[in-house]
Protein backbone atom coordinates (compact mmCIF):
# COMPACT_ATOMS: atom_id res chain seq x y z
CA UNK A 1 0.00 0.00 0.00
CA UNK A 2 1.19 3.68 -0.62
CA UNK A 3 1.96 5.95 2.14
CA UNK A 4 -0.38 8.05 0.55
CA UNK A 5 -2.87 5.23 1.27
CA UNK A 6 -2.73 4.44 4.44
CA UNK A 7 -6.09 2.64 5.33
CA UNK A 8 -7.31 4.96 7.99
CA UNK A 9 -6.46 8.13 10.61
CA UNK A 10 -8.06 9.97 12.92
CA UNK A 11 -9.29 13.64 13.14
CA UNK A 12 -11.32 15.76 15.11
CA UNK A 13 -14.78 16.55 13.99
CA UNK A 14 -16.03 19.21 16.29
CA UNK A 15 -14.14 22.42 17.84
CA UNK A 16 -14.09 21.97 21.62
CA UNK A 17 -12.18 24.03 24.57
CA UNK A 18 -10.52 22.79 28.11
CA UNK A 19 -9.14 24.97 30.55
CA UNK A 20 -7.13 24.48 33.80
CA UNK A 21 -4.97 26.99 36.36
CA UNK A 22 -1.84 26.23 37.81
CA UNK A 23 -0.15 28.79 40.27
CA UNK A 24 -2.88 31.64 39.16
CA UNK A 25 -2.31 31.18 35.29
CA UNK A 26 -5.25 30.22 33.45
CA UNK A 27 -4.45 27.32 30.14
CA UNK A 28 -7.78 28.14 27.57
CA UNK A 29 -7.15 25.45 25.34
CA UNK A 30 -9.09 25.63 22.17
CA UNK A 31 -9.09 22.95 19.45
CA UNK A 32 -10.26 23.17 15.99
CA UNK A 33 -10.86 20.69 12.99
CA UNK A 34 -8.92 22.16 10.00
CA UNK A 35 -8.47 20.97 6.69
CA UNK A 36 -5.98 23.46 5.12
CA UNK A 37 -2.41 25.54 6.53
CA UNK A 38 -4.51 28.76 5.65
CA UNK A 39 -7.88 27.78 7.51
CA UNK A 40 -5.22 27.06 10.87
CA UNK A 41 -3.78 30.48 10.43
CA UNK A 42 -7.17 32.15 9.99
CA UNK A 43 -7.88 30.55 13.85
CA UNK A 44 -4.61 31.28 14.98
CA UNK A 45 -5.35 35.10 14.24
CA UNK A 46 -9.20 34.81 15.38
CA UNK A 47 -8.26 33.94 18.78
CA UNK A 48 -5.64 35.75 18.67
CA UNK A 49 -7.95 38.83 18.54
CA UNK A 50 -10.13 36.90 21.00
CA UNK A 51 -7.47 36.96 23.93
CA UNK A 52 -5.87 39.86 22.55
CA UNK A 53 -5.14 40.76 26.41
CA UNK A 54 -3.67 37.67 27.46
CA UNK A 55 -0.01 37.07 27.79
CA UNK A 56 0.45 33.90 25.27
CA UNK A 57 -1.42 32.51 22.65
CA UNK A 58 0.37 29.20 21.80
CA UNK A 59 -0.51 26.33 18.90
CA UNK A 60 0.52 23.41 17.27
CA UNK A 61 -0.89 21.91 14.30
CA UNK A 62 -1.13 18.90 12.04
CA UNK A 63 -2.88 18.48 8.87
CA UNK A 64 -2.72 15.96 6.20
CA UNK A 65 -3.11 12.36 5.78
CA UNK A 66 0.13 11.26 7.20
CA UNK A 67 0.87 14.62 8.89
CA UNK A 68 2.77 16.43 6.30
CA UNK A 69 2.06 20.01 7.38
CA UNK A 70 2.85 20.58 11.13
CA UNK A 71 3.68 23.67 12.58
CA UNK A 72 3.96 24.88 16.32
CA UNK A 73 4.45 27.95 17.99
CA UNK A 74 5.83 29.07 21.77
CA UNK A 75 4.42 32.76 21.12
CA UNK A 76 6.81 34.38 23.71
CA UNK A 77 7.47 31.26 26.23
CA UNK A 78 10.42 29.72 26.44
CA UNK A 79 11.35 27.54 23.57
CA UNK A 80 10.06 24.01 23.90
CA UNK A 81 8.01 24.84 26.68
CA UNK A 82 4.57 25.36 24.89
CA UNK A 83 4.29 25.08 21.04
CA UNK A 84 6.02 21.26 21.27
CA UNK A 85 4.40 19.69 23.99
CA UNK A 86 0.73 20.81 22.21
CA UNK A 87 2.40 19.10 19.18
CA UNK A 88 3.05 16.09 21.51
CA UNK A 89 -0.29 16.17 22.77
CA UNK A 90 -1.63 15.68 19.47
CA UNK A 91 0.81 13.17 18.20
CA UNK A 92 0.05 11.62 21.08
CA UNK A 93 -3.56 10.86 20.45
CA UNK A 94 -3.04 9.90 16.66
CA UNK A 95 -5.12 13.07 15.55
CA UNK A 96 -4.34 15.20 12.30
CA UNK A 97 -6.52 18.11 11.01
CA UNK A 98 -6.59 19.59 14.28
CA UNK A 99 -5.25 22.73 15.47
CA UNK A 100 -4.69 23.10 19.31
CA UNK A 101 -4.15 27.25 20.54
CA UNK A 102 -3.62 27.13 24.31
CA UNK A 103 -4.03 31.05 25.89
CA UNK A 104 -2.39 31.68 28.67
CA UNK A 105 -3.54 34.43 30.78
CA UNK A 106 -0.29 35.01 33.51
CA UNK A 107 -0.95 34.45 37.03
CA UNK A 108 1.99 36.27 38.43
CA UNK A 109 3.82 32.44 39.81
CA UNK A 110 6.56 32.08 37.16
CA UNK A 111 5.95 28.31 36.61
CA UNK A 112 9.98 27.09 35.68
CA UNK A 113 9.96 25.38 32.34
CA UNK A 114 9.22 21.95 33.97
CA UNK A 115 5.85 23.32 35.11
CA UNK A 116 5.28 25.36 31.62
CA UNK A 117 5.60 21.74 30.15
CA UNK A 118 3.13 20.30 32.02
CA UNK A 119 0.60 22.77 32.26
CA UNK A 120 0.70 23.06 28.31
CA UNK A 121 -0.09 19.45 27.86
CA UNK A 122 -2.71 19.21 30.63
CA UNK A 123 -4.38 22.41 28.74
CA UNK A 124 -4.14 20.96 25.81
CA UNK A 125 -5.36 17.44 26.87
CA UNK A 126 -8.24 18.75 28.15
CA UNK A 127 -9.09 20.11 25.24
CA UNK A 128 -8.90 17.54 22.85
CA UNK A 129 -10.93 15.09 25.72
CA UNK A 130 -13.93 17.66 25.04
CA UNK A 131 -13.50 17.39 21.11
CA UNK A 132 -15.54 14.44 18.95
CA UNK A 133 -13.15 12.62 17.22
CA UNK A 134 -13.90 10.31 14.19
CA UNK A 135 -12.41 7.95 11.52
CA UNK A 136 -11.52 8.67 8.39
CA UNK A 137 -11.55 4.87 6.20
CA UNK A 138 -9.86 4.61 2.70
CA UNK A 139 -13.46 3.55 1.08
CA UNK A 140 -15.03 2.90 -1.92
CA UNK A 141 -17.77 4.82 -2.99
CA UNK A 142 -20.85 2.22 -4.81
CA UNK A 143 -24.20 2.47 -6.22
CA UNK A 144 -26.46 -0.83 -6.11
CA UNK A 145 -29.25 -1.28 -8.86
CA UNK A 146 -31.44 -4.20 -8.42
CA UNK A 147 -35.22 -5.08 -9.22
CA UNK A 148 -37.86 -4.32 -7.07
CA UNK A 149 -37.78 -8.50 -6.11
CA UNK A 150 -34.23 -8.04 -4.42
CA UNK A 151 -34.69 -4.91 -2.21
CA UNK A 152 -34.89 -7.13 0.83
CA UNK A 153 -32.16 -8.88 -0.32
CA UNK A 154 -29.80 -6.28 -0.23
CA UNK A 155 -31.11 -4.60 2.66
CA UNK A 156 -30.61 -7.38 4.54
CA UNK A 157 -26.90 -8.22 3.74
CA UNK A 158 -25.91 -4.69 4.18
CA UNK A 159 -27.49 -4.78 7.20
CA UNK A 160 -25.99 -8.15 8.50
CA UNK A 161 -22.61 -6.31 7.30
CA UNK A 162 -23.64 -3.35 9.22
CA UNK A 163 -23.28 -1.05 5.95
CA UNK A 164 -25.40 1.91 5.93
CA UNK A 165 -27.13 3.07 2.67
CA UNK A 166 -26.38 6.72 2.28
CA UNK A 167 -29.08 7.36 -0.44
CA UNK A 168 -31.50 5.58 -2.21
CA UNK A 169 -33.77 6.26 -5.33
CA UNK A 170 -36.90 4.12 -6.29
CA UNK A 171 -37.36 4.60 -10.48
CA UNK A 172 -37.37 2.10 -13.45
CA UNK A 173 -34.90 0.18 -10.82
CA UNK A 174 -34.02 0.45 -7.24
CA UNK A 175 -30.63 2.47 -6.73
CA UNK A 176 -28.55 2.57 -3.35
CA UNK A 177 -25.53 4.43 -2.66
CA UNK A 178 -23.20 3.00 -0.43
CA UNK A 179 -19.33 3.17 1.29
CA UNK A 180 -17.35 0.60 2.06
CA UNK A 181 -13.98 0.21 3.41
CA UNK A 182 -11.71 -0.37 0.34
CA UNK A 183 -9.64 -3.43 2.24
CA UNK A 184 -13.27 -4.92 1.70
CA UNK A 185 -15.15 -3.94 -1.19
CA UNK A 186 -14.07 -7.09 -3.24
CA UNK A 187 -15.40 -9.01 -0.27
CA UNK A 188 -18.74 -7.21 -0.18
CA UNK A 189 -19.15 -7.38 -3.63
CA UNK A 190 -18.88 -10.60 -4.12
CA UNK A 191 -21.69 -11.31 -1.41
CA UNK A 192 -24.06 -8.93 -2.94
CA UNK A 193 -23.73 -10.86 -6.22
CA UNK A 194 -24.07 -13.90 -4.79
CA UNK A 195 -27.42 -12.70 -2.22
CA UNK A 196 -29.10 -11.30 -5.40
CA UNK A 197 -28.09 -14.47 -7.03
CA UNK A 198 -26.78 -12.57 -10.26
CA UNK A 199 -29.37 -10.08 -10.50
CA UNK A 200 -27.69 -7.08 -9.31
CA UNK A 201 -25.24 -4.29 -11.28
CA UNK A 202 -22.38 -2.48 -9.09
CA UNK A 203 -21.10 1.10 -10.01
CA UNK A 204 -18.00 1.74 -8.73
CA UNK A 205 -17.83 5.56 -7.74
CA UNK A 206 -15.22 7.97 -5.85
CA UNK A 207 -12.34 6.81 -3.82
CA UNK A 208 -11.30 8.24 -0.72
CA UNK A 209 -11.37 9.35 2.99
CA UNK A 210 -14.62 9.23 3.98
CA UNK A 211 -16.32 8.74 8.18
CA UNK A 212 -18.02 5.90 7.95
């Protein structure tokens, strides 16, 4: 398989926010979904103008199938004590797509770097455990068309294969659009052909990442 298709990864799927204080300081950790190194920047500068009285607005980032864009940022802190471990954080929990800004809002305690270290990745942990995080599955894209006599037939078999039917359209034939994991489309085929005993044509449509 190419790196480029790897069978699956994991991304956020809704923006959520965790906060904690340690020694005064409040950690606003605020995690977004992103798809593009211009849609993380546009956050970055949103809550930037958001907190714009706060002392630090840190991020890391990591978009692309097998992480090719990552970025961080310490945004004033000492180096490796904020930007990295949010990068860790996220690394951590297999995610990509997802932008982590943690705002720090200074407490007058300096925390030593140890203690900027951990309160970073405790912020940004708690952010990500309020996100919803989802599956993206190399899949096959496929439209169904049977006869009238085999709707139960299919419906049935995708259902004992726990495949969900995305669309369906009732005309000359019966048509329903379905998504299966690529690693087992030849598999499914084959038992669709052989429930509908023949009588049943398979489209083959897009390939790609799709949340099953």
């Amino acid at each position: 398989m190419l790196m480029s298709e790897r069978e699956s990864f994991k991304i956020t799927i809704s923006e959520g926010c965790g906060e904690i204080v340690e020694k005064k300081s409040r950690f606003i950790a605020n995690v977004f979904p992103v798809e593009t190194q211009q849609q993380a920047e546009e956050k970055i500068a949103e809550i930037s103008k958001k907190y714009w009285d706060a002392r630090h607005n840190c991020y890391a980032y990591v978009i692309g199938v097998n992480g090719e864009n990552t970025k961080c940022s310490d945004n004033g802190e000492p180096s490796g004590t904020a930007g990295k471990p949010i990068l860790e954080v996220i690394n951590g929990a297999g995610l990509t797509n997802t932008l982590v800004i943690v705002t720090r809002y200074f407490g007058g305690v300096l925390l030593g770097t140890g203690g900027l270290v951990r309160a970073y990745t405790q912020s940004a942990q708690a952010g990500i455990a309020n996100c919803q995080v989802g599956e993206k599955v190399l899949s096959q894209k496929l439209t169904l068309k049977v006869g009238y006599n085999m709707i139960n037939n299919v419906q049935y078999y995708l259902s004992q294969n726990e495949i969900s039917i995305a669309d369906s359209r009732y005309e000359a034939d019966v048509q329903f659009d379905i998504c299966v994991r690529d690693a087992d489309r030849q598999r499914i085929c084959d038992g669709l052909v052989q429930k509908c005993e023949g009588q049943i044509e398979i489209v083959e449509g897009d390939k790609g990442y799709y949340i099953l």
